[in-house]
PDB file of N, CA and C in Angstrom:
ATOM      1  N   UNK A   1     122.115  -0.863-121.484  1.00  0.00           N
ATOM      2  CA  UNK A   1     122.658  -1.623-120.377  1.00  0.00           C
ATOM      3  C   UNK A   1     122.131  -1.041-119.064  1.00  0.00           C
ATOM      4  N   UNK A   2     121.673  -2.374-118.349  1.00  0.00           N
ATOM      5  CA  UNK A   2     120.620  -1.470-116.501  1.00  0.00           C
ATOM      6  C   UNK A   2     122.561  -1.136-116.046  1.00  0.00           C
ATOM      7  N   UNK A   3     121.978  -0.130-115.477  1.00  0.00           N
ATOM      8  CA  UNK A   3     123.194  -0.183-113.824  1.00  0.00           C
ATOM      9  C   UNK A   3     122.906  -0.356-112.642  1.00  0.00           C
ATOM     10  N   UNK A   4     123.634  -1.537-112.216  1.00  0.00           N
ATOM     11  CA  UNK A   4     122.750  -1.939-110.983  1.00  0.00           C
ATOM     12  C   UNK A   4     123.683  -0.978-109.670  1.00  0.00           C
ATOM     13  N   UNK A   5     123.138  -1.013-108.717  1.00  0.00           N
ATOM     14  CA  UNK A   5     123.886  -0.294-107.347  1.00  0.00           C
ATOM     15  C   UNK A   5     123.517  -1.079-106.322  1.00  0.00           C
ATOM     16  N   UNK A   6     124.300  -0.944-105.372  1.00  0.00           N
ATOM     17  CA  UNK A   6     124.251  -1.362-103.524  1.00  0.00           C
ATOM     18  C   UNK A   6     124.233  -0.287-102.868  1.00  0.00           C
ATOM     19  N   UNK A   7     123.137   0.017-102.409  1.00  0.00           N
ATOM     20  CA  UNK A   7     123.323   1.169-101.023  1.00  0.00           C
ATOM     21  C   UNK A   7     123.383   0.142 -99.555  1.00  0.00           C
ATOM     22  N   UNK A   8     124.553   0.364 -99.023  1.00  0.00           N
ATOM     23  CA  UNK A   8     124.481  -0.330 -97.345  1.00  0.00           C
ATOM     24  C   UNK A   8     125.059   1.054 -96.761  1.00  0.00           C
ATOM     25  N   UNK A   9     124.898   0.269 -95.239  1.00  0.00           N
ATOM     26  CA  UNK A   9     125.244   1.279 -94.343  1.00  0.00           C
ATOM     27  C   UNK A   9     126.924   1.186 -94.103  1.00  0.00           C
ATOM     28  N   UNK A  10     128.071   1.431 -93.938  1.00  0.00           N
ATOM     29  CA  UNK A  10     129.267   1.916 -93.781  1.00  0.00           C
ATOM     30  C   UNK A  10     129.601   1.409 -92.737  1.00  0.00           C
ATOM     31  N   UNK A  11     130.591   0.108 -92.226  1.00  0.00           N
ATOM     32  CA  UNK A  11     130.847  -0.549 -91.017  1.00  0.00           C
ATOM     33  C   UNK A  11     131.507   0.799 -90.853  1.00  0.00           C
ATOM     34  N   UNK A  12     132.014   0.493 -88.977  1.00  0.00           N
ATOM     35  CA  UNK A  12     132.479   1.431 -88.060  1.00  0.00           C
ATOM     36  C   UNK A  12     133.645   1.297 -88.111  1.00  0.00           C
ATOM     37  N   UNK A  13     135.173   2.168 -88.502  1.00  0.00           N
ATOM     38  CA  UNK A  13     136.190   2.072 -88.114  1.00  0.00           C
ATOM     39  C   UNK A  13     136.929   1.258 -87.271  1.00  0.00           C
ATOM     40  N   UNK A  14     137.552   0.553 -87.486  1.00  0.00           N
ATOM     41  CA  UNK A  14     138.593  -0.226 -86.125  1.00  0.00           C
ATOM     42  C   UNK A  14     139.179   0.426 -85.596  1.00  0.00           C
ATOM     43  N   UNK A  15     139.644   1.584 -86.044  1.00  0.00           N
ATOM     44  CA  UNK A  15     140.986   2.714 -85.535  1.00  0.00           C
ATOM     45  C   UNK A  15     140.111   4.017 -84.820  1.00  0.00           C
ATOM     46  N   UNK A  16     138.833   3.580 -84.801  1.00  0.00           N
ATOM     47  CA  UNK A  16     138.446   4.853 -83.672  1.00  0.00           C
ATOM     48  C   UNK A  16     136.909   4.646 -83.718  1.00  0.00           C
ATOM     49  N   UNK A  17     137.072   5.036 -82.331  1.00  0.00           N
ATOM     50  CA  UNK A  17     135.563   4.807 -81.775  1.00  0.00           C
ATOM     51  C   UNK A  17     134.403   5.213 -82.043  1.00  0.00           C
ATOM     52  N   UNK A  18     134.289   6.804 -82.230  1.00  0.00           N
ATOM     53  CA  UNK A  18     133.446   7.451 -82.454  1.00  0.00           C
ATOM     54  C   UNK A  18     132.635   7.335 -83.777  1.00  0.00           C
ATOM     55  N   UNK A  19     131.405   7.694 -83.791  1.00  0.00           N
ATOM     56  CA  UNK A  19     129.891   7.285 -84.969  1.00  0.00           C
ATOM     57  C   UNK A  19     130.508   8.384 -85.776  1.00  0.00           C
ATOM     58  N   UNK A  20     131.743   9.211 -86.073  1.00  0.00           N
ATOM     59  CA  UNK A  20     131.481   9.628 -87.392  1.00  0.00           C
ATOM     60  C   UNK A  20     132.265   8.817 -88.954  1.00  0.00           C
ATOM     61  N   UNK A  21     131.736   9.214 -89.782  1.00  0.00           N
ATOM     62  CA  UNK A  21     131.748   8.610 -90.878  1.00  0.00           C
ATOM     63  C   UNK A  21     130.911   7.376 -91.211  1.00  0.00           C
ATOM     64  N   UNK A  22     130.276   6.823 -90.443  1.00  0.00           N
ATOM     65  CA  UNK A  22     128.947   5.905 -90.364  1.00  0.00           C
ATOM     66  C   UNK A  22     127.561   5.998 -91.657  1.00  0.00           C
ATOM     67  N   UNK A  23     127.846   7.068 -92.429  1.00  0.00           N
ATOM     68  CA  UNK A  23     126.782   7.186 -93.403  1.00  0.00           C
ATOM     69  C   UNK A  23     126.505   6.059 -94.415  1.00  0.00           C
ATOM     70  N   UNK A  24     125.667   6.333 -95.262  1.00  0.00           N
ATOM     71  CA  UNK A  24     125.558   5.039 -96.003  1.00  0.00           C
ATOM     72  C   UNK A  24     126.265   5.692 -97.606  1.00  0.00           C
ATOM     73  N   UNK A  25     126.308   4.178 -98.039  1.00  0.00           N
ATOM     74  CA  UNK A  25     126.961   4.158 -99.119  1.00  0.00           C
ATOM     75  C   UNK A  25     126.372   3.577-100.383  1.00  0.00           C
ATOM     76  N   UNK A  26     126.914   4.052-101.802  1.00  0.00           N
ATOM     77  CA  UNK A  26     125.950   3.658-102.620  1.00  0.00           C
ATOM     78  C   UNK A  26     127.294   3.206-103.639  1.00  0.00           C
ATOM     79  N   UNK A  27     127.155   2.149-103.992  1.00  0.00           N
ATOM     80  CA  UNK A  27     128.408   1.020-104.899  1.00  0.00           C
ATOM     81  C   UNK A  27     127.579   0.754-106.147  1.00  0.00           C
ATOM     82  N   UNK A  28     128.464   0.928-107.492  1.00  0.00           N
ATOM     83  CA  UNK A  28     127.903   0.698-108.277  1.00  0.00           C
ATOM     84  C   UNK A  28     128.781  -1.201-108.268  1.00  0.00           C
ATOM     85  N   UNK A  29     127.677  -1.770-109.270  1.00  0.00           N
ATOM     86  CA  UNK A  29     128.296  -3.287-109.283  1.00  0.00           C
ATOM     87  C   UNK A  29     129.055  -3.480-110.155  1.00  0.00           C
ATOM     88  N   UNK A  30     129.826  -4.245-110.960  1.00  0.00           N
ATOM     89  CA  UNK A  30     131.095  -4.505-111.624  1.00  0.00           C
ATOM     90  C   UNK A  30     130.566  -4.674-112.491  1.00  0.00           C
ATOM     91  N   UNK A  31     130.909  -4.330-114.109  1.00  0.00           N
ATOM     92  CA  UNK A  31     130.452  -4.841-115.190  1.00  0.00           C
ATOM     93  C   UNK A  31     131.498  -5.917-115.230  1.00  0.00           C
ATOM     94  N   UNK A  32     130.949  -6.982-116.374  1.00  0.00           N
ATOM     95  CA  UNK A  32     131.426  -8.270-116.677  1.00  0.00           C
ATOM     96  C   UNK A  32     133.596  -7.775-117.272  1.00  0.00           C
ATOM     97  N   UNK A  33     134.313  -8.794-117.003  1.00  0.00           N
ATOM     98  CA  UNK A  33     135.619  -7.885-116.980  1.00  0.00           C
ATOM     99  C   UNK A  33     136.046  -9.069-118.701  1.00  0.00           C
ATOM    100  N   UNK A  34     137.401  -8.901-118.864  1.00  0.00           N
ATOM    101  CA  UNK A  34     137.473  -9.435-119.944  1.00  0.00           C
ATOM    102  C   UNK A  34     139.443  -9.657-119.784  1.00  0.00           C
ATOM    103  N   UNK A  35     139.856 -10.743-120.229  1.00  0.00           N
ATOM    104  CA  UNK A  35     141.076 -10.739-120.068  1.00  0.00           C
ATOM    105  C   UNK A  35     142.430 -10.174-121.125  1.00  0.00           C
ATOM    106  N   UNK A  36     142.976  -9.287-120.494  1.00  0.00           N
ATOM    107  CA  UNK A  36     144.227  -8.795-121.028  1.00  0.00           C
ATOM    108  C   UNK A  36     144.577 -10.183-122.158  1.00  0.00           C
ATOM    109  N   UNK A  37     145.034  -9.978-123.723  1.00  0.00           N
ATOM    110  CA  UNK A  37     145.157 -10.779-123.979  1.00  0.00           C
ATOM    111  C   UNK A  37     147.008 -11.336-123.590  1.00  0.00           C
ATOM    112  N   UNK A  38     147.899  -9.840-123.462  1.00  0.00           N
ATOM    113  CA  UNK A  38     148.720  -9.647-123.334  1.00  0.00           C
ATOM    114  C   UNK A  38     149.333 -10.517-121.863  1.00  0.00           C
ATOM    115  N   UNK A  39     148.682  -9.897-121.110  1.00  0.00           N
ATOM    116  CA  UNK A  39     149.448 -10.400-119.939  1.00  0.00           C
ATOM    117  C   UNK A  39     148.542 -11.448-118.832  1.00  0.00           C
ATOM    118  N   UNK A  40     147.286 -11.288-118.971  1.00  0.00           N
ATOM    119  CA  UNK A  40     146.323 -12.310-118.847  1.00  0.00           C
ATOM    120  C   UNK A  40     145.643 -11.818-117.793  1.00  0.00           C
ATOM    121  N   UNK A  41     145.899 -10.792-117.121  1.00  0.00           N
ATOM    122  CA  UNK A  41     145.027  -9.761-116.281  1.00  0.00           C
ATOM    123  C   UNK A  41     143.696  -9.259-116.576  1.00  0.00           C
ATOM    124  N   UNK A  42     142.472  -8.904-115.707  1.00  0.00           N
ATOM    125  CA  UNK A  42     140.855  -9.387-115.626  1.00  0.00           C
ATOM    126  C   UNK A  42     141.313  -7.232-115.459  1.00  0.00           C
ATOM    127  N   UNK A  43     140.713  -6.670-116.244  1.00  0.00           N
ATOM    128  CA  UNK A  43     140.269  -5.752-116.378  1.00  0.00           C
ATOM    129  C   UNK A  43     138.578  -5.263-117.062  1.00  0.00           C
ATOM    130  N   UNK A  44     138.393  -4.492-116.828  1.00  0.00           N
ATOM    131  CA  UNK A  44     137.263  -4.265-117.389  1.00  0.00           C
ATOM    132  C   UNK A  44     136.836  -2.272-117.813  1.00  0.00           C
ATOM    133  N   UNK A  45     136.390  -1.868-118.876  1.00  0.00           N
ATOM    134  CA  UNK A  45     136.182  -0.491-119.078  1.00  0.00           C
ATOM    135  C   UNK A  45     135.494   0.344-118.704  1.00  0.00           C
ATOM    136  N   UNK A  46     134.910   0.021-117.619  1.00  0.00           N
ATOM    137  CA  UNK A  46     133.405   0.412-117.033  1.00  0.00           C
ATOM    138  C   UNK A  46     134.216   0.694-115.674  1.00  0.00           C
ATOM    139  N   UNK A  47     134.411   1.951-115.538  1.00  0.00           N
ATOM    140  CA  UNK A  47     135.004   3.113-114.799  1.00  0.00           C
ATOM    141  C   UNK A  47     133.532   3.476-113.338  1.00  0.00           C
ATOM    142  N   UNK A  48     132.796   3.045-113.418  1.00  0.00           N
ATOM    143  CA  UNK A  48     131.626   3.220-112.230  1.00  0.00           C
ATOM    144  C   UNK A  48     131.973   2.359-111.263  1.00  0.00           C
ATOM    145  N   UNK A  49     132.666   1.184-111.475  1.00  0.00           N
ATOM    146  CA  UNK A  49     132.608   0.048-110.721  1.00  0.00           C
ATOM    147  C   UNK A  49     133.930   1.259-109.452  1.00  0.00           C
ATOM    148  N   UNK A  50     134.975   2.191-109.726  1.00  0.00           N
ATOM    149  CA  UNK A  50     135.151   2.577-108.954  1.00  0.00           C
ATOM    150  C   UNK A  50     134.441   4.074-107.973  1.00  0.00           C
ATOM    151  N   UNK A  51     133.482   4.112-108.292  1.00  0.00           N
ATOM    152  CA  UNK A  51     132.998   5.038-107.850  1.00  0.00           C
ATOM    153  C   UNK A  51     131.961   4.599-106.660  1.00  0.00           C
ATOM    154  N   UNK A  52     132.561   5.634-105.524  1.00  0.00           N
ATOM    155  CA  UNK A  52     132.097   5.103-103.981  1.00  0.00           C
ATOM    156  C   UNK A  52     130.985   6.294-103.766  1.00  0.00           C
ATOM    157  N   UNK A  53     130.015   6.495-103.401  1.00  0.00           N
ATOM    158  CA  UNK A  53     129.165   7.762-103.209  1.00  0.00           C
ATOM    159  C   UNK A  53     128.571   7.936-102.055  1.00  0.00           C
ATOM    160  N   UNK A  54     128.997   8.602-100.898  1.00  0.00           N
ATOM    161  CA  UNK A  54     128.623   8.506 -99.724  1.00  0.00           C
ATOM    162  C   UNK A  54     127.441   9.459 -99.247  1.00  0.00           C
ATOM    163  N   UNK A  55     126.395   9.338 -98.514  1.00  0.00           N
ATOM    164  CA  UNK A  55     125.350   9.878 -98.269  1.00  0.00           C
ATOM    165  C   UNK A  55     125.116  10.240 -96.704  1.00  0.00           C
ATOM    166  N   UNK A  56     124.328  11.090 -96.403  1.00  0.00           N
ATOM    167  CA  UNK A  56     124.452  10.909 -94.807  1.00  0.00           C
ATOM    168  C   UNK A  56     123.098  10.126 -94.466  1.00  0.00           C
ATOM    169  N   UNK A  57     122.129   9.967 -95.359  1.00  0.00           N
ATOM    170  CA  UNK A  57     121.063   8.991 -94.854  1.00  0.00           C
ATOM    171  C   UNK A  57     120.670   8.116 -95.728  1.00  0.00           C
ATOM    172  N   UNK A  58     120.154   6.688 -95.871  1.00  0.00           N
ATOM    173  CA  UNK A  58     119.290   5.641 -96.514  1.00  0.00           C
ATOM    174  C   UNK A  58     118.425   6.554 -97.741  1.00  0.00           C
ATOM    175  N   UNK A  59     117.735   7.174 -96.874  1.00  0.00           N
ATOM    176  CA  UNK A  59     116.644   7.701 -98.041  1.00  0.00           C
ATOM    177  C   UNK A  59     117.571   8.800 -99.077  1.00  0.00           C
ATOM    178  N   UNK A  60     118.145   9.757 -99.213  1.00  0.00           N
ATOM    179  CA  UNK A  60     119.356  10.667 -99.452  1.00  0.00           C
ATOM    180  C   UNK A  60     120.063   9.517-100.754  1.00  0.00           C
ATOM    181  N   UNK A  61     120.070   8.713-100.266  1.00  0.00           N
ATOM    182  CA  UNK A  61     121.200   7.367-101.096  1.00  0.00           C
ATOM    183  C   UNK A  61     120.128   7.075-101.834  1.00  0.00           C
ATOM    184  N   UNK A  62     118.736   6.576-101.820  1.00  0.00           N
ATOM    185  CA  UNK A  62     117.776   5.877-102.687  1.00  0.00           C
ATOM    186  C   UNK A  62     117.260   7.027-103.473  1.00  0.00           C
ATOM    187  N   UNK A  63     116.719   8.372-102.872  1.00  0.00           N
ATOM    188  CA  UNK A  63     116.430   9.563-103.946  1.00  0.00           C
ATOM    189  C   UNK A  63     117.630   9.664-104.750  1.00  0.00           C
ATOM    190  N   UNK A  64     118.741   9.645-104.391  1.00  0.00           N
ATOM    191  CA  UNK A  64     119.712   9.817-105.819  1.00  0.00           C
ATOM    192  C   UNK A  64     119.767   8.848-106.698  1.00  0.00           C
ATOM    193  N   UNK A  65     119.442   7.353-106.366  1.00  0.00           N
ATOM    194  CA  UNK A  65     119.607   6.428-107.273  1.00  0.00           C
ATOM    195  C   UNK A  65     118.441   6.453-108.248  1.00  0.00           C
ATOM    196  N   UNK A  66     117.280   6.792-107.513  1.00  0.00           N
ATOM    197  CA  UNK A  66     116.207   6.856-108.197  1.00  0.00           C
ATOM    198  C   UNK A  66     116.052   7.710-109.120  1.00  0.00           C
ATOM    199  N   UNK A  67     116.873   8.942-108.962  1.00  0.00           N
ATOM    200  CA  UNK A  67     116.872  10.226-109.712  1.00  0.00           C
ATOM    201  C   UNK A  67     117.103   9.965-111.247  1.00  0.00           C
ATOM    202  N   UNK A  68     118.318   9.325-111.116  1.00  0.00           N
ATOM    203  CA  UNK A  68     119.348   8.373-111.447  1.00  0.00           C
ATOM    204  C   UNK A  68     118.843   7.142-112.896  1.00  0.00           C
ATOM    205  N   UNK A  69     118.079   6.792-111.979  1.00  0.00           N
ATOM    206  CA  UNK A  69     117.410   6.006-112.838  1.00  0.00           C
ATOM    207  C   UNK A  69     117.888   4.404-112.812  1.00  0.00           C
ATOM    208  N   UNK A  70     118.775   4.495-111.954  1.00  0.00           N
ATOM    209  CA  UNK A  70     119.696   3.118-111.208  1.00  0.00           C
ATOM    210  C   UNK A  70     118.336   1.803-110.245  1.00  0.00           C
ATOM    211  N   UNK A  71     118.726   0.651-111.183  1.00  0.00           N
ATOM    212  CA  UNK A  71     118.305  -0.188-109.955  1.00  0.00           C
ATOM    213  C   UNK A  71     119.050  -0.632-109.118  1.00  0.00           C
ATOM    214  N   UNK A  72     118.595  -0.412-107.956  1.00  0.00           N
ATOM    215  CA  UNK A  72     119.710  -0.784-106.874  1.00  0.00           C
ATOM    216  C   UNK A  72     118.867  -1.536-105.608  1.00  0.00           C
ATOM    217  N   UNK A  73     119.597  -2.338-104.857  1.00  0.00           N
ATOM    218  CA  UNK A  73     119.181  -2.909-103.646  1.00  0.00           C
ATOM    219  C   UNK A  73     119.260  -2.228-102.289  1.00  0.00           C
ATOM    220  N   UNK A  74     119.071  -2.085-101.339  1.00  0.00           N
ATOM    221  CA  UNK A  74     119.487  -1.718 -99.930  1.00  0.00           C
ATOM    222  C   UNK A  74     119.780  -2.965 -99.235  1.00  0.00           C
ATOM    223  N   UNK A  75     120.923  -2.950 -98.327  1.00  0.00           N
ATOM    224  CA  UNK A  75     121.023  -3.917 -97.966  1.00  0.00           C
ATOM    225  C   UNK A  75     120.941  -3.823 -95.932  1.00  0.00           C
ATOM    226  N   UNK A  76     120.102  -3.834 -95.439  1.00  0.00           N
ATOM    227  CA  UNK A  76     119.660  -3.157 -94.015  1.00  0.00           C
ATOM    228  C   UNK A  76     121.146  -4.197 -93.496  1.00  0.00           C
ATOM    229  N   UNK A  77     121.210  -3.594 -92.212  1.00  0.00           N
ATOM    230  CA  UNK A  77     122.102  -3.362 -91.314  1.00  0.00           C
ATOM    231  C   UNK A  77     121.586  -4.777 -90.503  1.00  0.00           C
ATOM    232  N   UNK A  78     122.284  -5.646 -90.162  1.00  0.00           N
ATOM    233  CA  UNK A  78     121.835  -6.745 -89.288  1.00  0.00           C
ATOM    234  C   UNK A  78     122.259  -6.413 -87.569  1.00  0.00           C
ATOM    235  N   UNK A  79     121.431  -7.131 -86.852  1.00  0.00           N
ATOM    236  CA  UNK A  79     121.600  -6.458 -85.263  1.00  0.00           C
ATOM    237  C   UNK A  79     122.756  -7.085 -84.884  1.00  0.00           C
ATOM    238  N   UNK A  80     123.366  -5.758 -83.908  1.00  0.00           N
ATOM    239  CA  UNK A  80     124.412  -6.041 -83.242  1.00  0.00           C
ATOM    240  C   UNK A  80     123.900  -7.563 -82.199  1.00  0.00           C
ATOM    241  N   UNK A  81     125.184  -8.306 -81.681  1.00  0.00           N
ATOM    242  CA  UNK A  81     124.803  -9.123 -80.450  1.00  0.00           C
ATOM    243  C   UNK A  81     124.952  -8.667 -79.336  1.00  0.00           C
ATOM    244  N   UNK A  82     123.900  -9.129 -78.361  1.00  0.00           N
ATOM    245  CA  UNK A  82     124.378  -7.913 -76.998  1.00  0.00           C
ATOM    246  C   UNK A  82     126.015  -8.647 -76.257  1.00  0.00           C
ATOM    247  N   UNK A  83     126.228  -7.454 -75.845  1.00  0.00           N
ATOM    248  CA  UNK A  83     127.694  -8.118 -75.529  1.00  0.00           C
ATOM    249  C   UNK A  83     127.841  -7.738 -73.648  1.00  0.00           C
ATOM    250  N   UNK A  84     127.596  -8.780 -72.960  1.00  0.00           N
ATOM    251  CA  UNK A  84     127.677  -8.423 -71.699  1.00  0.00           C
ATOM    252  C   UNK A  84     128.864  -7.614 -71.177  1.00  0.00           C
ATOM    253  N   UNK A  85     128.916  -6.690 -70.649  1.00  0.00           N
ATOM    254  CA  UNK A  85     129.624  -5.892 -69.658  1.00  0.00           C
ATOM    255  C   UNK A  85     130.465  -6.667 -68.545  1.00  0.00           C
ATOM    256  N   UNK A  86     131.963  -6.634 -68.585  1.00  0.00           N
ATOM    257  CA  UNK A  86     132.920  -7.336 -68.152  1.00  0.00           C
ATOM    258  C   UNK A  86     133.916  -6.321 -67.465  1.00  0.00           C
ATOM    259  N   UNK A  87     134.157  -6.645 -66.278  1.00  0.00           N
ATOM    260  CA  UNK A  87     135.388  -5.726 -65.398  1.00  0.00           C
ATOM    261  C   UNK A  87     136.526  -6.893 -64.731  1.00  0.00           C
ATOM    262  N   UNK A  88     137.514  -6.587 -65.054  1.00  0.00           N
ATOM    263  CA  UNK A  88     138.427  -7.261 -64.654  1.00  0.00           C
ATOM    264  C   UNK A  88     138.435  -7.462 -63.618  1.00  0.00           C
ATOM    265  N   UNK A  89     137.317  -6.746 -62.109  1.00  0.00           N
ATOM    266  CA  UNK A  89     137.573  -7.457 -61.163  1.00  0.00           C
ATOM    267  C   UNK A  89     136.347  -8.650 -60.787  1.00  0.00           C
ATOM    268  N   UNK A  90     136.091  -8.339 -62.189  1.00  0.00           N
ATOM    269  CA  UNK A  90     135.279 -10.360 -61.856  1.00  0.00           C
ATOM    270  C   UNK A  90     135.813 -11.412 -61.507  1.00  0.00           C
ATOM    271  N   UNK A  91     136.876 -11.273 -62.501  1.00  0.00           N
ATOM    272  CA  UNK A  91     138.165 -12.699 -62.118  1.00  0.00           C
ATOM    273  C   UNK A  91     138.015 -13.014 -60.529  1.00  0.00           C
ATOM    274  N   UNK A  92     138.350 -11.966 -59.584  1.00  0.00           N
ATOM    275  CA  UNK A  92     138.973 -12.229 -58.070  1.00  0.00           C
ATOM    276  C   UNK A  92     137.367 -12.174 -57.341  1.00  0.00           C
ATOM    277  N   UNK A  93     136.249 -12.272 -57.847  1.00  0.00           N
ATOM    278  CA  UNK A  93     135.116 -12.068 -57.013  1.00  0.00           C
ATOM    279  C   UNK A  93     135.381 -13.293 -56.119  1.00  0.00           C
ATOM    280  N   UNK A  94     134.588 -12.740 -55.046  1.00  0.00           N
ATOM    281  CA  UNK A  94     134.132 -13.636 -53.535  1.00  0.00           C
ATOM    282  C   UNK A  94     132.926 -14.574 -54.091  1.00  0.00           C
ATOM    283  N   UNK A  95     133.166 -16.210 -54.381  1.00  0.00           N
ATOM    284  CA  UNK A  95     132.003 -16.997 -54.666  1.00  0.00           C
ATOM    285  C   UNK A  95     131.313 -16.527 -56.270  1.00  0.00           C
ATOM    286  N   UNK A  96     132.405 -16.684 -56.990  1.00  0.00           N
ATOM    287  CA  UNK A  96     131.747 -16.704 -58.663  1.00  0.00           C
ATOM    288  C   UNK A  96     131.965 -18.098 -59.086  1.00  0.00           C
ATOM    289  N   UNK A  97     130.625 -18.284 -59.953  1.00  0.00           N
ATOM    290  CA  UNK A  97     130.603 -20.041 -60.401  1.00  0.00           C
ATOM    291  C   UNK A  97     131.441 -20.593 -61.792  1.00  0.00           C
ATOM    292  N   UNK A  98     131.597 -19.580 -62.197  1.00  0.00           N
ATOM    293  CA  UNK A  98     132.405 -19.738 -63.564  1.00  0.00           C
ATOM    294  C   UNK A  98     133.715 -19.886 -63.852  1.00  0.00           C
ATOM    295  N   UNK A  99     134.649 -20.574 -64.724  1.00  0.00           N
ATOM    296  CA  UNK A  99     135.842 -20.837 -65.091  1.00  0.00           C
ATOM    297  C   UNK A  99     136.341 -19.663 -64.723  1.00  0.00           C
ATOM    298  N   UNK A 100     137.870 -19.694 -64.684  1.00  0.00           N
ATOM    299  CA  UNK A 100     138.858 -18.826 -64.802  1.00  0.00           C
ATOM    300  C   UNK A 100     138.947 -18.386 -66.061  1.00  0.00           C
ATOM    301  N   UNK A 101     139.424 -17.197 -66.252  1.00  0.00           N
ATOM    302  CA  UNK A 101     139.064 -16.316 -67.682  1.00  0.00           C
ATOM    303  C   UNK A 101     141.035 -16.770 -68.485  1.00  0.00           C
ATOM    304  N   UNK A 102     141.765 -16.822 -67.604  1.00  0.00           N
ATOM    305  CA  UNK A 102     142.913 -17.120 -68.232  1.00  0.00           C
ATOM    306  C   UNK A 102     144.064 -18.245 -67.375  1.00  0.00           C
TER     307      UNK A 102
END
């Protein structure tokens, strides 16, 4: 049986600002699950699917998979949008052309 993996990069916290914990990550994928006959619940025996493996770089994450012997994907990071710079005393400017913000 292949084992497949996902290495991506690690979104940024909501609860705090700062770039640490940002490393990348390497997910193994789910093997096929099978239903409890008992209670009708989707389990499956393949114990990798919880295993999270964090790296501090891209390449770090692909030498271990490779080591490994894992096929796996990378999945690159898509660009931020630029987000213009806003001060609340725009609202009250002298001669601005734009709607009211509230």
């Amino acid at each position: 049986m292949i084992q497949r993996a996902r290495i991506f990069r690690r979104p940024k916290s909501a609860m705090q600002s700062g770039p640490a914990g940002q490393g990348w990550r390497l997910e193994f994928e789910p093997a096929a699950q099978r239903l409890d006959p008992l209670t009708g619940w989707a389990g499956s025996g393949d114990t990798r699917a919880q295993v999270r493996l964090d790296f501090p770089s891209k390449e770090a994450a692909m030498a271990y998979a490779q080591a490994q012997g894992l096929v796996f994907e990378v999945a690159e990071e898509a660009a931020a949008p630029a987000i213009k710079p806003k001060a609340y005393a725009d609202n009250f400017r002298f001669g601005r052309t734009d709607n009211w913000s509230h």
